[in-house]
PDB file of N, CA and C in Angstrom:
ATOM      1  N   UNK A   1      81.156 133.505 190.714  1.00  0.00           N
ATOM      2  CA  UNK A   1      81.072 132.656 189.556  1.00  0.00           C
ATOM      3  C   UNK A   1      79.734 131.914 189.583  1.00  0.00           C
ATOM      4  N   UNK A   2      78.952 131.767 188.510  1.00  0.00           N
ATOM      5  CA  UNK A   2      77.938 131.347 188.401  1.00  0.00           C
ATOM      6  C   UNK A   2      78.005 129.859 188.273  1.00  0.00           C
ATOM      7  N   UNK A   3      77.133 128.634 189.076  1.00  0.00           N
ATOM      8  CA  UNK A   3      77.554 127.385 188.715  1.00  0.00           C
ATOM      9  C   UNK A   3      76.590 126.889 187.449  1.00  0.00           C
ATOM     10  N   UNK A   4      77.116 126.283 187.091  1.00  0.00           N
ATOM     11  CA  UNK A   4      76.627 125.616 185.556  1.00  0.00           C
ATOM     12  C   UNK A   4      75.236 124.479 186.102  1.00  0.00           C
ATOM     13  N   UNK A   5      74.209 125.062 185.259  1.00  0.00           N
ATOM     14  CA  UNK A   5      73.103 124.269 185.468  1.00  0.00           C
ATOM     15  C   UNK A   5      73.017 123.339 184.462  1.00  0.00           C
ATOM     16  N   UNK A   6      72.990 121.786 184.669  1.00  0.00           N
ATOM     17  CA  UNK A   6      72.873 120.809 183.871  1.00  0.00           C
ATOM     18  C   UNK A   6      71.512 119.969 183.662  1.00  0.00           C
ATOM     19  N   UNK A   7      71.162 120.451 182.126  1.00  0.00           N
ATOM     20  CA  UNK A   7      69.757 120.360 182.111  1.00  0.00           C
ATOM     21  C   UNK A   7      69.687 118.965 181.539  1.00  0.00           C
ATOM     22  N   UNK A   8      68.524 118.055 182.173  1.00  0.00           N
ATOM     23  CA  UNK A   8      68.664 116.698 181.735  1.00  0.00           C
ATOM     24  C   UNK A   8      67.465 116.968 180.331  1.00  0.00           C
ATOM     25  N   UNK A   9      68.143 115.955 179.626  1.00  0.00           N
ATOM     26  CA  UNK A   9      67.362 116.038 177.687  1.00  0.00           C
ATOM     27  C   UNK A   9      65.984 114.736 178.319  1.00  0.00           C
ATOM     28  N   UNK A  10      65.318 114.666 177.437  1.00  0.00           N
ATOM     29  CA  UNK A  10      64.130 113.763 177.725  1.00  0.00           C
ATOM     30  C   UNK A  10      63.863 113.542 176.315  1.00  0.00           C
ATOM     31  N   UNK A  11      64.047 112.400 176.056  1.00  0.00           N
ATOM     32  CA  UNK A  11      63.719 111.881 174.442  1.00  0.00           C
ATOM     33  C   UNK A  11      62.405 111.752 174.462  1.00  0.00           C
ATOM     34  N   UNK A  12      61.982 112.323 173.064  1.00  0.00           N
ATOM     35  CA  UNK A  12      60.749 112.188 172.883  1.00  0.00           C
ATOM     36  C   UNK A  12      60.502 110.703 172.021  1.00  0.00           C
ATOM     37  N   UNK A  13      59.914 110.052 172.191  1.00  0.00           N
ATOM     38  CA  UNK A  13      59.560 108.966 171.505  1.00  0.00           C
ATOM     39  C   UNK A  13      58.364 108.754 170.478  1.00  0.00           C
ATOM     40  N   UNK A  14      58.498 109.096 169.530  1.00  0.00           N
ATOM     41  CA  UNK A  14      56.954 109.517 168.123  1.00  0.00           C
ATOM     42  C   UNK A  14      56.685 108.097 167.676  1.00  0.00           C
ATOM     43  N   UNK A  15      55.729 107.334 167.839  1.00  0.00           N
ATOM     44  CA  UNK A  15      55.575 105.987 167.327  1.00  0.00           C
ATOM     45  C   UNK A  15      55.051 106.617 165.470  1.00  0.00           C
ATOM     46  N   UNK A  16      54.865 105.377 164.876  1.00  0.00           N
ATOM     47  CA  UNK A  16      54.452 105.524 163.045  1.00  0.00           C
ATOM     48  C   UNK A  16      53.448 104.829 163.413  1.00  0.00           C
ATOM     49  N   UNK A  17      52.335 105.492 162.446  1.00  0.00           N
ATOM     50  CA  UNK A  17      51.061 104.912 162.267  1.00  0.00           C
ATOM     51  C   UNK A  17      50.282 104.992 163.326  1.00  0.00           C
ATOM     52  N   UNK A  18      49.929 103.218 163.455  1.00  0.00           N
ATOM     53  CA  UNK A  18      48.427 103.214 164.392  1.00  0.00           C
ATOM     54  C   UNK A  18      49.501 102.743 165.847  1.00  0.00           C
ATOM     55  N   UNK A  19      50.916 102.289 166.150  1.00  0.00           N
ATOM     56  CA  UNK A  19      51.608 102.034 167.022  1.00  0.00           C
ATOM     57  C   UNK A  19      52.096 103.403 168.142  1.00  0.00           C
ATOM     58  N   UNK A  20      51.940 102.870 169.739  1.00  0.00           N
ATOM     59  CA  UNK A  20      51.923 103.591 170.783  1.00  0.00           C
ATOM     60  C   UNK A  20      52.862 103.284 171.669  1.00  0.00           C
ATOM     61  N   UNK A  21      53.496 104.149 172.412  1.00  0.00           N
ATOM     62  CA  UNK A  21      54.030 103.848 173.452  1.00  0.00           C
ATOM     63  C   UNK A  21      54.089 103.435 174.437  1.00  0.00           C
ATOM     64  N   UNK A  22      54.091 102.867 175.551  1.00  0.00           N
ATOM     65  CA  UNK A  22      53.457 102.368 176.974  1.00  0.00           C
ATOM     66  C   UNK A  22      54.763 102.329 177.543  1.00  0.00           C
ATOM     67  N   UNK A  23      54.196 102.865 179.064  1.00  0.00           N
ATOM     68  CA  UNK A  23      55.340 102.417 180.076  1.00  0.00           C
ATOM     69  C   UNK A  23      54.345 101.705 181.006  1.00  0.00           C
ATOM     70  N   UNK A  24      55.532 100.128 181.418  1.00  0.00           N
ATOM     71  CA  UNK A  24      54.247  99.076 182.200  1.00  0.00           C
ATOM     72  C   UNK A  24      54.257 100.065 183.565  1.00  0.00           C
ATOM     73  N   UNK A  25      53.507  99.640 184.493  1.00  0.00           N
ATOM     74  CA  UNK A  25      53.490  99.584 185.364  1.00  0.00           C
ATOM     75  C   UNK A  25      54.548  99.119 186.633  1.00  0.00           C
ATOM     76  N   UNK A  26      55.085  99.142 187.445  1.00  0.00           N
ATOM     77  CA  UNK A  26      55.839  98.520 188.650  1.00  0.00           C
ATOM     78  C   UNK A  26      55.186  96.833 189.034  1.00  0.00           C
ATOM     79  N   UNK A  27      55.940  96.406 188.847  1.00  0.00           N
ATOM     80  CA  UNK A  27      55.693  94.773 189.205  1.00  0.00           C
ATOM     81  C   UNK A  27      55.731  94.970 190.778  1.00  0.00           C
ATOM     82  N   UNK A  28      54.634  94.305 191.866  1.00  0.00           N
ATOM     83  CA  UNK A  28      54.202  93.847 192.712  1.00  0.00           C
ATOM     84  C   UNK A  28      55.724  93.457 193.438  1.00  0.00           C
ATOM     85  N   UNK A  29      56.137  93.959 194.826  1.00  0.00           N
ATOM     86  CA  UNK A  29      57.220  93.451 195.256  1.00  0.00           C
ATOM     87  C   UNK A  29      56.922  92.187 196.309  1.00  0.00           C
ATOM     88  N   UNK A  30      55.551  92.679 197.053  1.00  0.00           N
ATOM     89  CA  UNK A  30      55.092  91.287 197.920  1.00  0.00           C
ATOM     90  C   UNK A  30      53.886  91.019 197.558  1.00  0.00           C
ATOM     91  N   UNK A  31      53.090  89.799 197.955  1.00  0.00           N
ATOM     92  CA  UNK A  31      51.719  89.430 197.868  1.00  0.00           C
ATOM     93  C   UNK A  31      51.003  90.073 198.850  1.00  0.00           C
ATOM     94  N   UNK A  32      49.779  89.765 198.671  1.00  0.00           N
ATOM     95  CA  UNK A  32      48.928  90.340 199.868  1.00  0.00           C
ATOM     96  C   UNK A  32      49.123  89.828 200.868  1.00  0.00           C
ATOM     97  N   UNK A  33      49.697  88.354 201.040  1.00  0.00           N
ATOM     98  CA  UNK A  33      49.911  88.012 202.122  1.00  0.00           C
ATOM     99  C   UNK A  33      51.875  88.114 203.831  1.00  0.00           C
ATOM    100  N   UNK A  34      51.707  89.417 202.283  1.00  0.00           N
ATOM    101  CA  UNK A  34      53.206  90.029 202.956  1.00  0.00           C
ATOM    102  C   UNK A  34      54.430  89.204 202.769  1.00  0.00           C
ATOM    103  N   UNK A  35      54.440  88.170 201.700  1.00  0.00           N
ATOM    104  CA  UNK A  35      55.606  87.569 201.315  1.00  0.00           C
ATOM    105  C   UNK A  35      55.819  88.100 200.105  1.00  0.00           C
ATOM    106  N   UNK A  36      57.504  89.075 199.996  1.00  0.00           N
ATOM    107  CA  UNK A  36      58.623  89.721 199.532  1.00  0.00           C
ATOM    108  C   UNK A  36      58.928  88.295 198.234  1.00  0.00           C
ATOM    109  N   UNK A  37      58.893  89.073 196.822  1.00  0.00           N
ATOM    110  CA  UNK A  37      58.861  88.097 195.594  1.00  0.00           C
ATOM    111  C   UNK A  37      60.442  88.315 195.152  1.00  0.00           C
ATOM    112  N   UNK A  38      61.002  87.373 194.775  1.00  0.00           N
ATOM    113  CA  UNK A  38      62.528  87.453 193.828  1.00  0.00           C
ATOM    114  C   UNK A  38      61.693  87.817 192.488  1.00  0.00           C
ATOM    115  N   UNK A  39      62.571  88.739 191.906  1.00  0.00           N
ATOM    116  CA  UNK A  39      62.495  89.682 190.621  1.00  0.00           C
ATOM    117  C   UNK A  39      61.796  88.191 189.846  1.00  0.00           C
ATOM    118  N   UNK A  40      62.989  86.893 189.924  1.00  0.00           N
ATOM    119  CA  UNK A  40      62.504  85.857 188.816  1.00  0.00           C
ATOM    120  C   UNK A  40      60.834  84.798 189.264  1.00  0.00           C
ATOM    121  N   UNK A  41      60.314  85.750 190.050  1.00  0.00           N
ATOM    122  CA  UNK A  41      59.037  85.164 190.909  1.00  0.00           C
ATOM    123  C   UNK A  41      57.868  86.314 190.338  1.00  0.00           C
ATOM    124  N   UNK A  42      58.529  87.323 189.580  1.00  0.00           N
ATOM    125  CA  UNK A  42      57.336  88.283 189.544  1.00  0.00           C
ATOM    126  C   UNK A  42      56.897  88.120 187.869  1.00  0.00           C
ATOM    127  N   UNK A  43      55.234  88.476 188.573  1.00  0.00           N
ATOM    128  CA  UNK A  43      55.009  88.919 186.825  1.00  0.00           C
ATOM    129  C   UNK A  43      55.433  89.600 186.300  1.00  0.00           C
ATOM    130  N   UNK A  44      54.938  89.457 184.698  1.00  0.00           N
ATOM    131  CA  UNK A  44      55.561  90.759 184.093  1.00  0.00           C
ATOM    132  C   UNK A  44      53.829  91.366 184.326  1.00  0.00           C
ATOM    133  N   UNK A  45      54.025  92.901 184.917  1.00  0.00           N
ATOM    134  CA  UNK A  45      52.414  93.932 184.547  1.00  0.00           C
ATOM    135  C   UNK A  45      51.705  93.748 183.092  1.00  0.00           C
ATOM    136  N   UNK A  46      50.900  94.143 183.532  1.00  0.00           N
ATOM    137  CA  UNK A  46      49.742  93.621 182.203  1.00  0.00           C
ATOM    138  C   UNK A  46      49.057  95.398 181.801  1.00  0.00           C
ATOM    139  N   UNK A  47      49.851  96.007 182.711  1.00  0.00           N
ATOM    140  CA  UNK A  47      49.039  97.619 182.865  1.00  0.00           C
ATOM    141  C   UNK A  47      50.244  98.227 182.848  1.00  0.00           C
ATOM    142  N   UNK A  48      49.506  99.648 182.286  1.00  0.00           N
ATOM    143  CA  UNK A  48      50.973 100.890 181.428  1.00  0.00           C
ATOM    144  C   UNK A  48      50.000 101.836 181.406  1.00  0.00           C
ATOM    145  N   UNK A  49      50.537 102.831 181.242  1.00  0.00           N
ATOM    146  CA  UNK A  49      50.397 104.567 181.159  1.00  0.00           C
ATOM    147  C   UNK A  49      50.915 104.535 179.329  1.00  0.00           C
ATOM    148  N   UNK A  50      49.844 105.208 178.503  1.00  0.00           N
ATOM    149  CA  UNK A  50      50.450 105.258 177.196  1.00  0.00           C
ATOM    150  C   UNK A  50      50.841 106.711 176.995  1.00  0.00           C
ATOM    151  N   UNK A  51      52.189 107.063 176.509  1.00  0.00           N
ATOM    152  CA  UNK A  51      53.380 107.989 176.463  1.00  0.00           C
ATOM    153  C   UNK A  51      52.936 108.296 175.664  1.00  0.00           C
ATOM    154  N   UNK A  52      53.039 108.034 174.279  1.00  0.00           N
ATOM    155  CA  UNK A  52      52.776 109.015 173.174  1.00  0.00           C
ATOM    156  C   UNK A  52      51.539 107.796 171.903  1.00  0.00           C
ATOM    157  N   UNK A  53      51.178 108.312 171.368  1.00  0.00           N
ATOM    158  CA  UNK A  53      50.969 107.885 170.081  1.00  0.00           C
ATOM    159  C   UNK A  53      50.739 108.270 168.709  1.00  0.00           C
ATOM    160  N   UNK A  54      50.767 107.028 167.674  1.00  0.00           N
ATOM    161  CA  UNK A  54      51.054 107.746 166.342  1.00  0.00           C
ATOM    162  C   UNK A  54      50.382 108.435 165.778  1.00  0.00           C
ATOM    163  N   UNK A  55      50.211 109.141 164.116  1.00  0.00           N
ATOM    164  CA  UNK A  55      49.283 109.532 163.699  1.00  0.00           C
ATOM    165  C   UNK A  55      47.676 108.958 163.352  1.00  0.00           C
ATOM    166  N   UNK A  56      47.914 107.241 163.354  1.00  0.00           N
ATOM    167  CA  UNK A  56      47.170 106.927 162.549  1.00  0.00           C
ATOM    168  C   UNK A  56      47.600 105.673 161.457  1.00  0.00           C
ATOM    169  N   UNK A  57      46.699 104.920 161.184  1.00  0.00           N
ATOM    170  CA  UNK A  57      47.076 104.146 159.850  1.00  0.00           C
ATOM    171  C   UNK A  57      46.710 104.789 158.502  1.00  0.00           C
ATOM    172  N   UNK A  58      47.675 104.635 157.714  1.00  0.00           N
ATOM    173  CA  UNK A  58      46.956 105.123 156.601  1.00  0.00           C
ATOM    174  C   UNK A  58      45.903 104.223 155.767  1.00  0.00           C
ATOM    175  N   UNK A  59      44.514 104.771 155.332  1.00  0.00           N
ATOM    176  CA  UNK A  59      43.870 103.905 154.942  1.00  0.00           C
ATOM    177  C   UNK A  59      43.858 103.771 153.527  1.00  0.00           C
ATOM    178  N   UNK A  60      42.882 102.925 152.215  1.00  0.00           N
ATOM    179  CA  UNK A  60      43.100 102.846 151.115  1.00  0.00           C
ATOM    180  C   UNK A  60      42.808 103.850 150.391  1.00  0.00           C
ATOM    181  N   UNK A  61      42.163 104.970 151.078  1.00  0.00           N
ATOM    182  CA  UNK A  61      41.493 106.319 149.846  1.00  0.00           C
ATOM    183  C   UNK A  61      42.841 107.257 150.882  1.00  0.00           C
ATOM    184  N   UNK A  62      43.742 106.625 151.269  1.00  0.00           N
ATOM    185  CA  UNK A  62      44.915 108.129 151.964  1.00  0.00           C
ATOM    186  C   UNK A  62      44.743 108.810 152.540  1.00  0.00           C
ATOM    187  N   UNK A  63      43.180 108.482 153.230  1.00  0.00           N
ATOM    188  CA  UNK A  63      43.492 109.215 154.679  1.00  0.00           C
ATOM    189  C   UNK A  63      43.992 108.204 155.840  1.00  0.00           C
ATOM    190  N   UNK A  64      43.493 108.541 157.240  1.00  0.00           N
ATOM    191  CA  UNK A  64      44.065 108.354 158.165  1.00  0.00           C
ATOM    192  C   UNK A  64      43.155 108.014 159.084  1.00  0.00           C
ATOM    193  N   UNK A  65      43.380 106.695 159.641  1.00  0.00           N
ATOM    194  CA  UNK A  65      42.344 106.277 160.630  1.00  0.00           C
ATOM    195  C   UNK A  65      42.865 107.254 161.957  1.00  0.00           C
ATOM    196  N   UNK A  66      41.484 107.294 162.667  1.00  0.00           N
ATOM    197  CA  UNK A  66      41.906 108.116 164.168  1.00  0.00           C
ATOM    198  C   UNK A  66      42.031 107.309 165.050  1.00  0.00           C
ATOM    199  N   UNK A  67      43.392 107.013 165.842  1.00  0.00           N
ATOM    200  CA  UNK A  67      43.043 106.160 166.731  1.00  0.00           C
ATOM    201  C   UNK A  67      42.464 106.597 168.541  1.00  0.00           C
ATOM    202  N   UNK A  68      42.038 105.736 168.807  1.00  0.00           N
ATOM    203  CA  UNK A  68      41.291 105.501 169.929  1.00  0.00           C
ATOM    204  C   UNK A  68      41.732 106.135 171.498  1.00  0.00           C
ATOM    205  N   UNK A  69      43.247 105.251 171.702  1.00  0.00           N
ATOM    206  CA  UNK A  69      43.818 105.463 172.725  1.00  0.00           C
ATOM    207  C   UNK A  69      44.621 107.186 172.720  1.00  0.00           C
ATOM    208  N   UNK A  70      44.723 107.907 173.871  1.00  0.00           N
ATOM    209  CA  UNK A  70      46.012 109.319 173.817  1.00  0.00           C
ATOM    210  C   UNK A  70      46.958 109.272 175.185  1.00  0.00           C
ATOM    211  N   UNK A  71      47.631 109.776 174.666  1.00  0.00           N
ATOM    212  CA  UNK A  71      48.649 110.441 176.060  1.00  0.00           C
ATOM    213  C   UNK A  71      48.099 110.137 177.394  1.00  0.00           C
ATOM    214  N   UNK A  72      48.297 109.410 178.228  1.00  0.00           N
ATOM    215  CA  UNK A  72      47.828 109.390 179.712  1.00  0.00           C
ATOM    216  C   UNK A  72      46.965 108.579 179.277  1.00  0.00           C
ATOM    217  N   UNK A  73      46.347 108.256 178.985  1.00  0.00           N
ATOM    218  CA  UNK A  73      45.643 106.542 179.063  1.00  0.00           C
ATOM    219  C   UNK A  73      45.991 105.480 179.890  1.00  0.00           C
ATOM    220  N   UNK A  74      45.048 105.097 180.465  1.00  0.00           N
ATOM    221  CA  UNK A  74      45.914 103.795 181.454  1.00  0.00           C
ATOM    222  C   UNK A  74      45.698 102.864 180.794  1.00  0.00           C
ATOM    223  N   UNK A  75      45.822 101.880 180.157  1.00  0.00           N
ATOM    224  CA  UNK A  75      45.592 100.557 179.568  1.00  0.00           C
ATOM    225  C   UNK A  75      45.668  99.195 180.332  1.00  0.00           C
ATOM    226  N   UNK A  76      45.090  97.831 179.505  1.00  0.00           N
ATOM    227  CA  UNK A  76      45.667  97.190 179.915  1.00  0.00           C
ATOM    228  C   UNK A  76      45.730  96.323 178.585  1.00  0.00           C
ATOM    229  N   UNK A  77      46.660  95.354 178.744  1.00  0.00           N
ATOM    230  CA  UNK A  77      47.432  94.497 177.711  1.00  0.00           C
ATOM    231  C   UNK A  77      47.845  92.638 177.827  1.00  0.00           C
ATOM    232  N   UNK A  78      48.076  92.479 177.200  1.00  0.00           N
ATOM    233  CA  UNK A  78      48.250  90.766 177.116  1.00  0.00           C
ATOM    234  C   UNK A  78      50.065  91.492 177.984  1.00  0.00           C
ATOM    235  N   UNK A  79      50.413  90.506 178.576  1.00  0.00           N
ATOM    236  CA  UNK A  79      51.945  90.069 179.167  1.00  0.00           C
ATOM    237  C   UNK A  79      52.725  90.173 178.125  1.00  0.00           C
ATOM    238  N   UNK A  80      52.673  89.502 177.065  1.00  0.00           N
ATOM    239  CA  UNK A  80      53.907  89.374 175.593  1.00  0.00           C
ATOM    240  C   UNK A  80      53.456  90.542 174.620  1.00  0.00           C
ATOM    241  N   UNK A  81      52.613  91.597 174.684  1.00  0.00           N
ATOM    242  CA  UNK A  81      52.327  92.490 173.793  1.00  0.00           C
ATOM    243  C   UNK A  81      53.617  93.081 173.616  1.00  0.00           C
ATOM    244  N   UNK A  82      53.439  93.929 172.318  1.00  0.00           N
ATOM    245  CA  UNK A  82      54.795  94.985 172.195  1.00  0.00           C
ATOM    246  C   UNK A  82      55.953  94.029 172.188  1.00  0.00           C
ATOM    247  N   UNK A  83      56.268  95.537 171.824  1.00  0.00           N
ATOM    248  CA  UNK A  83      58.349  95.234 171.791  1.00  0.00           C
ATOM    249  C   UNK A  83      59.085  96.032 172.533  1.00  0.00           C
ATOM    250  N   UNK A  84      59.811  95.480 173.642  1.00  0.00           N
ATOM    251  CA  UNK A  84      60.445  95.751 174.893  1.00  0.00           C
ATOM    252  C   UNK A  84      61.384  96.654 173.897  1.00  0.00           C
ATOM    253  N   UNK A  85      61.460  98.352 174.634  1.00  0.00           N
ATOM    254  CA  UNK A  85      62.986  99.184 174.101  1.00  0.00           C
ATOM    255  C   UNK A  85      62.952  99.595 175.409  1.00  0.00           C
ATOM    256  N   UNK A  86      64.361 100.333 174.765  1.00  0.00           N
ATOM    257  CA  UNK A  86      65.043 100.622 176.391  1.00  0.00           C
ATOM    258  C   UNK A  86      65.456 102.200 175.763  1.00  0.00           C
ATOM    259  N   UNK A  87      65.406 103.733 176.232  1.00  0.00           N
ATOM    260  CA  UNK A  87      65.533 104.546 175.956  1.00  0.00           C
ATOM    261  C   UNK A  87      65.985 105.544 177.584  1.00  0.00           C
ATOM    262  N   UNK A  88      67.293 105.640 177.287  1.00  0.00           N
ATOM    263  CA  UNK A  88      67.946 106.480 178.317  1.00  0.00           C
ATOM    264  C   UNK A  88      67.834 106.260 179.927  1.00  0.00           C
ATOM    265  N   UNK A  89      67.803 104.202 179.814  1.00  0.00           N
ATOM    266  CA  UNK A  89      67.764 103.966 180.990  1.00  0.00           C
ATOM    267  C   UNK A  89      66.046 103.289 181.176  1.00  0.00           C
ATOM    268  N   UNK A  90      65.409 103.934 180.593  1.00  0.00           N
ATOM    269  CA  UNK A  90      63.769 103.705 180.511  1.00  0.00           C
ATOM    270  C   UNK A  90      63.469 102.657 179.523  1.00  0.00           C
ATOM    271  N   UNK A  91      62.221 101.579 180.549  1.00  0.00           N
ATOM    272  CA  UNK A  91      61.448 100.886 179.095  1.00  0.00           C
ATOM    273  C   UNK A  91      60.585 100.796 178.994  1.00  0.00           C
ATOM    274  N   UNK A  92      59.975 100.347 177.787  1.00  0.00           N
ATOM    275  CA  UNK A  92      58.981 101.121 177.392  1.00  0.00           C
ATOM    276  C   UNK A  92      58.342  99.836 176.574  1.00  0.00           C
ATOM    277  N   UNK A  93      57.214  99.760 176.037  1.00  0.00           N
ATOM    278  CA  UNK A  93      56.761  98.871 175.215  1.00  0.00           C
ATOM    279  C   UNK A  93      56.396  99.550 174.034  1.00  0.00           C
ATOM    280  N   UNK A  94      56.714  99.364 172.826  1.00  0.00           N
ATOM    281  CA  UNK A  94      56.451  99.673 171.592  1.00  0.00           C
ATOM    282  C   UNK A  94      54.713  98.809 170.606  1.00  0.00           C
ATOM    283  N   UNK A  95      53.906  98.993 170.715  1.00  0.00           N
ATOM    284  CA  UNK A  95      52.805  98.085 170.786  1.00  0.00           C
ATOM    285  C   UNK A  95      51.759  98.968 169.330  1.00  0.00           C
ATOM    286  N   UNK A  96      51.392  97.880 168.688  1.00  0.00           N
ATOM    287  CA  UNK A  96      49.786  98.269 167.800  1.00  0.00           C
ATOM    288  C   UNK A  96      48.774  98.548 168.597  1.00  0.00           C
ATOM    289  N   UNK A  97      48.242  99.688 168.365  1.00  0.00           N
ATOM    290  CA  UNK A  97      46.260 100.086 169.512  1.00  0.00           C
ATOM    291  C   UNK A  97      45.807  98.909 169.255  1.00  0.00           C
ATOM    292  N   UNK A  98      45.639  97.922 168.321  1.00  0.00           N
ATOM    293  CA  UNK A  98      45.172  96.710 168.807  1.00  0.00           C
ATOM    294  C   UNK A  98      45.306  95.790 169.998  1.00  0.00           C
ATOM    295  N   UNK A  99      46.972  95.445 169.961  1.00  0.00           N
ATOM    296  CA  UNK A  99      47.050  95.052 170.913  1.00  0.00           C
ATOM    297  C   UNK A  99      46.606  95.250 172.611  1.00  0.00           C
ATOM    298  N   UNK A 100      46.117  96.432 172.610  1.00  0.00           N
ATOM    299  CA  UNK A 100      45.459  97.052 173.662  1.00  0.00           C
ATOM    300  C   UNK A 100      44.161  96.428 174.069  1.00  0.00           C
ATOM    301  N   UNK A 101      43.683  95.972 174.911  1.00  0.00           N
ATOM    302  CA  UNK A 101      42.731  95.185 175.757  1.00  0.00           C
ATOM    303  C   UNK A 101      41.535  95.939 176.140  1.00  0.00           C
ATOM    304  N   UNK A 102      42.023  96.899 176.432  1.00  0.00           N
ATOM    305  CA  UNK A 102      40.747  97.810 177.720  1.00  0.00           C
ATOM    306  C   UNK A 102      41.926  98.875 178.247  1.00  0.00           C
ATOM    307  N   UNK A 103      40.490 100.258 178.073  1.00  0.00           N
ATOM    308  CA  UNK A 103      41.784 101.405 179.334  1.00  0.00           C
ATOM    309  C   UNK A 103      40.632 101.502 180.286  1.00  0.00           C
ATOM    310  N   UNK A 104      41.801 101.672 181.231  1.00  0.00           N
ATOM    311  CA  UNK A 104      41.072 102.041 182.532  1.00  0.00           C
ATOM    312  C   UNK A 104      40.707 102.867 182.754  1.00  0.00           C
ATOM    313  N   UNK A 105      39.832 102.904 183.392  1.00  0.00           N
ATOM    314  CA  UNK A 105      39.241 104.323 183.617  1.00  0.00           C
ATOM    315  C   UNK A 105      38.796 104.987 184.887  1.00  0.00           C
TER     316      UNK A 105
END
């Protein structure tokens, strides 16, 4: 008997417009000086990997601005940017390419 392979789904997430996806970064568990932080002691990351992004804004003659940032971009961002979602366990920041600071490079 053959056993049943259970394939895990992976949502794709398509932002609208000039808005992108980001996943932050891992928050810091100790300091440099080897003292271990409580979750309510840590920052929130200011740095993300951008997942997907949109087409574009539409502009006043109907085309489409190109935006800047793509896929795999490292960024960095203000702390309160975006809008915290949560997708199959995962979160993610929902954010305008404005809000974007600088990518790393």
């Amino acid at each position: 008997m053959a056993a049943a392979t259970k394939e895990k789904t992976k949502v794709k997430l398509v932002p609208l417009g000039d808005r992108i996806v980001v996943q932050r970064e891992e928050s810091k568990e100790k300091t440099s000086g080897g003292i271990f932080l409580p979750d309510s002691a840590k920052d929130r990351p200011t740095r993300g990997k951008v997942i997907s992004v949109g087409d574009g804004r539409v502009l006043d003659n109907g085309s489409r601005s190109k935006l800047q940032l793509k896929a795999g971009d490292h960024v960095l961002f203000t702390s309160y940017a975006g809008e915290n979602i949560e997708v199959d366990g995962e979160e993610y920041l929902l954010m305008s390419e404005n809000e974007v600071l600088a990518v790393i490079g």
